[in-house]
Protein backbone atom coordinates (compact mmCIF):
# COMPACT_ATOMS: atom_id res chain seq x y z
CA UNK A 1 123.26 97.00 128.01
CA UNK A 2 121.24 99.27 130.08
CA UNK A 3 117.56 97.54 131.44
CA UNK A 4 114.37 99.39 132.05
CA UNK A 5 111.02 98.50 134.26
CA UNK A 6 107.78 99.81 134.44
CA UNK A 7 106.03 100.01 137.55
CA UNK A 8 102.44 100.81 138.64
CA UNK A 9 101.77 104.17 139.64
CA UNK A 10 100.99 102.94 143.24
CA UNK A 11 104.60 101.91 143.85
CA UNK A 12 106.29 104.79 145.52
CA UNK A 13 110.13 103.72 146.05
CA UNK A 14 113.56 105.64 146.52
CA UNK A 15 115.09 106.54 143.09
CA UNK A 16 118.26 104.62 144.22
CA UNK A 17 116.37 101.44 143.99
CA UNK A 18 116.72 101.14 140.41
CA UNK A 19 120.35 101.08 140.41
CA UNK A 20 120.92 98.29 143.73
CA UNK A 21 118.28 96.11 140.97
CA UNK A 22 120.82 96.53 138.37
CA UNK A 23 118.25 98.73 136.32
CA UNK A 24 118.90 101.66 134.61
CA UNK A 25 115.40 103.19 135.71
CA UNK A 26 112.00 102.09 136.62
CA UNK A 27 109.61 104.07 134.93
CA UNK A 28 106.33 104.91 136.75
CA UNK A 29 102.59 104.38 135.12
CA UNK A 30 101.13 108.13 135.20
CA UNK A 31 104.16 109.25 135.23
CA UNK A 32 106.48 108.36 132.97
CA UNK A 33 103.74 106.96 130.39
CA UNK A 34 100.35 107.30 130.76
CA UNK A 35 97.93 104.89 131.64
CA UNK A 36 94.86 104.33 129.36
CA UNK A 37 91.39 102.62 129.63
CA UNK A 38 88.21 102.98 129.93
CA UNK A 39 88.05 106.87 129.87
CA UNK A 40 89.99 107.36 126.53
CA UNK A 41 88.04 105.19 124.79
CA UNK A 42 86.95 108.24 122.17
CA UNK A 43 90.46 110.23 121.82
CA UNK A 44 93.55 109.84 120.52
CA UNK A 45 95.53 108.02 122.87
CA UNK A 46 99.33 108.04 121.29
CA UNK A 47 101.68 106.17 122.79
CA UNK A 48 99.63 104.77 125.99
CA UNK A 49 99.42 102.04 127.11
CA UNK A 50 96.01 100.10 127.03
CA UNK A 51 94.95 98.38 130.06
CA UNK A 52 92.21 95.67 130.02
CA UNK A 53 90.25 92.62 130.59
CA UNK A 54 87.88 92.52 127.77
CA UNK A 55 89.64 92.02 124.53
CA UNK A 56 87.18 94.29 122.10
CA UNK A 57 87.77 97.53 124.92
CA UNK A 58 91.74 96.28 124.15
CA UNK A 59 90.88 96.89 120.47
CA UNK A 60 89.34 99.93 120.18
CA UNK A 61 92.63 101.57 122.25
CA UNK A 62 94.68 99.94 119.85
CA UNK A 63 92.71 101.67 117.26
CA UNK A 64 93.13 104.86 119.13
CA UNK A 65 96.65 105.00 119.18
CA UNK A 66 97.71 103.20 122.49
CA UNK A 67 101.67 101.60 121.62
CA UNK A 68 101.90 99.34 123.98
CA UNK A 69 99.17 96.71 125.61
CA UNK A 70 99.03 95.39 128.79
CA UNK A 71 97.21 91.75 128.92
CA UNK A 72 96.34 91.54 132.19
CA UNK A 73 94.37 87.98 132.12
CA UNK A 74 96.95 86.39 129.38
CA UNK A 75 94.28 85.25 127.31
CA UNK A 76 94.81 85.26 123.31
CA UNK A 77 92.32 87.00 121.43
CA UNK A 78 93.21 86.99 117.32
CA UNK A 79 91.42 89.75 116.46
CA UNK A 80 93.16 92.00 119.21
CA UNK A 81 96.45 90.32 118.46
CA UNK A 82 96.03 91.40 114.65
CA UNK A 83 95.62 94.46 115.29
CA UNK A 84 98.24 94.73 117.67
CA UNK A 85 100.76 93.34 114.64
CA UNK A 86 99.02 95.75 111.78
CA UNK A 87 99.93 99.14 114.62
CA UNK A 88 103.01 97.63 115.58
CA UNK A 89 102.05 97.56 118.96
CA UNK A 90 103.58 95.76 121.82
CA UNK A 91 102.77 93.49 124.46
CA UNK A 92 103.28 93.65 128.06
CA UNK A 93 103.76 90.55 130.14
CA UNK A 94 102.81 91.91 133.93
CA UNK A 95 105.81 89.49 135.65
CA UNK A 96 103.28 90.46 139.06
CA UNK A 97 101.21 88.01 137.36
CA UNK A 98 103.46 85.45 138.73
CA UNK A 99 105.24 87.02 141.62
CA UNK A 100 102.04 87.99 143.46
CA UNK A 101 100.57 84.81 142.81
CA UNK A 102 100.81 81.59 144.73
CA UNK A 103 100.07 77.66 144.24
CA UNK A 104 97.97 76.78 141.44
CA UNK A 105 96.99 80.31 140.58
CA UNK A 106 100.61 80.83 139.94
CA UNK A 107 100.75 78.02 137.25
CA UNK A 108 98.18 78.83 135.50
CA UNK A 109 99.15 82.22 135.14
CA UNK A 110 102.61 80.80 133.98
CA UNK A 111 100.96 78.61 131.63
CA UNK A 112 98.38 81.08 129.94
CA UNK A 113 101.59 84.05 130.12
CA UNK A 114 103.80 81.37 127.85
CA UNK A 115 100.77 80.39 125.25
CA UNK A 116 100.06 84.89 125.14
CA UNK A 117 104.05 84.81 124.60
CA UNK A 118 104.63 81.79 121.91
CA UNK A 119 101.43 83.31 120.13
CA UNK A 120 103.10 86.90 120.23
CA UNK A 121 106.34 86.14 118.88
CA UNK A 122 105.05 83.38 116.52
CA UNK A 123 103.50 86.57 115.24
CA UNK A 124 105.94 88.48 114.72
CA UNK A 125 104.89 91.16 117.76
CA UNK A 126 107.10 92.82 120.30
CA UNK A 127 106.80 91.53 124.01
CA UNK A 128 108.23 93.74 126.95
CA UNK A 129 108.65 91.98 130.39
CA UNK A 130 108.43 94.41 133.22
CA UNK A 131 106.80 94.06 136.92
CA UNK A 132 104.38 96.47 136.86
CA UNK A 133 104.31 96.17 140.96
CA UNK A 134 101.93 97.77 142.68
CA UNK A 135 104.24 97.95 145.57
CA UNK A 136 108.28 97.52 146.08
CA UNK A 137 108.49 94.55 147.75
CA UNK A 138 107.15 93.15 144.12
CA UNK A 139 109.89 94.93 141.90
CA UNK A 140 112.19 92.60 140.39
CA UNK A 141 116.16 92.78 139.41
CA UNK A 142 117.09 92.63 135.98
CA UNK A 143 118.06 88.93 136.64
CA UNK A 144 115.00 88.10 137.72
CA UNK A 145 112.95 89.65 135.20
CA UNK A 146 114.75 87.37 132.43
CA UNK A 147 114.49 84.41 134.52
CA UNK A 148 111.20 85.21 134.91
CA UNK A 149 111.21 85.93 131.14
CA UNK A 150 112.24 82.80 130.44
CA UNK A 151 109.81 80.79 132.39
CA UNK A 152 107.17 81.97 129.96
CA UNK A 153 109.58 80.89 127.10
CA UNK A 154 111.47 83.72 126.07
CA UNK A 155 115.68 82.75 125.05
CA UNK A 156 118.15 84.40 127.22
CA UNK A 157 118.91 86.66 124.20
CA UNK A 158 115.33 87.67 124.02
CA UNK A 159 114.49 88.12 127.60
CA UNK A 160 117.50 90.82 127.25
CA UNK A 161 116.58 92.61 124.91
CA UNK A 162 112.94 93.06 125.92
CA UNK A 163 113.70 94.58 129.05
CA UNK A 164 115.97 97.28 127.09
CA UNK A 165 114.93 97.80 123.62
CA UNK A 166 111.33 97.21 123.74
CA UNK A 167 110.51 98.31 127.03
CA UNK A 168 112.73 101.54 126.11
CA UNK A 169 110.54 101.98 123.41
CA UNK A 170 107.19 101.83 125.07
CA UNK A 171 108.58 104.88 127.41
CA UNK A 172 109.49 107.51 124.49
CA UNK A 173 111.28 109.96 126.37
């Protein structure tokens, strides 16, 4: 099974990387797959993906076209998640969230990353697990992306095939 990441487009790293994490390739925000927010509020936006705090600027990229979302602050917003279902969208889980975090930050951001991922799935809507490091000392292995993965409550089987299938997916190339 071949596993994917998706970093920031800050992170500048050797291409060799990906292959001592056990990765198959890291794709690269701006990149690889565009970025969207704020400017692309009013055009079509296919296959983007949406990045956010406020939940109803989340929406209207959904609306636009954007196939994947990036939650940055976990939280679980129904109306955004049901539109995320009805455009068979999926959800990315920053794993920064956690790995740049420390102490009690780094709990809650566990705890509100498993309630955003029980929610998801209980729903019935794709999550993809990735780093999304800013820099490379925050890139993560394939092993420690689904142990990471699992923290938040995702099965071994799951964690898997998140960082293949889905987060293959997001990345249409």
């Amino acid at each position: 099974m071949d596993f994917y990441d998706i970093a920031s487009e800050s992170c500048s790293f050797d291409e060799k990387l990906a292959e001592r994490l056990g990765l198959k390739k890291i794709f690269v925000l701006n990149r690889d797959v565009r970025a969207v927010g704020n400017e692309s509020q009013n055009r079509n936006i296919e296959g983007g993906i949406a990045f956010g705090r406020d939940p109803n600027q989340l929406l209207n990229l959904v609306k636009h076209g954007a196939a994947a979302v990036a939650i940055t602050d976990s939280h679980v917003d129904k109306k955004l998640m049901a539109e995320i279902k009805e455009r068979n969208c999926t959800i990315i889980m920053p794993m920064s969230a956690i790995t740049a975090s420390y102490g009690l930050q780094r709990s809650h951001n566990i705890y509100k990353m498993a309630k955003l991922f029980a929610f998801a799935r209980k729903k019935g809507i794709e999550v993809a697990f990735t780093s999304m490091a800013k820099t490379p000392m925050y890139l993560n292995s394939y092993i420690q992306l689904i142990e990471l993965a699992k923290l938040v409550g995702a099965d071994d089987a799951y964690a898997r095939y998140s960082l293949s299938k889905v987060t293959k997916s997001i990345v249409k190339t």
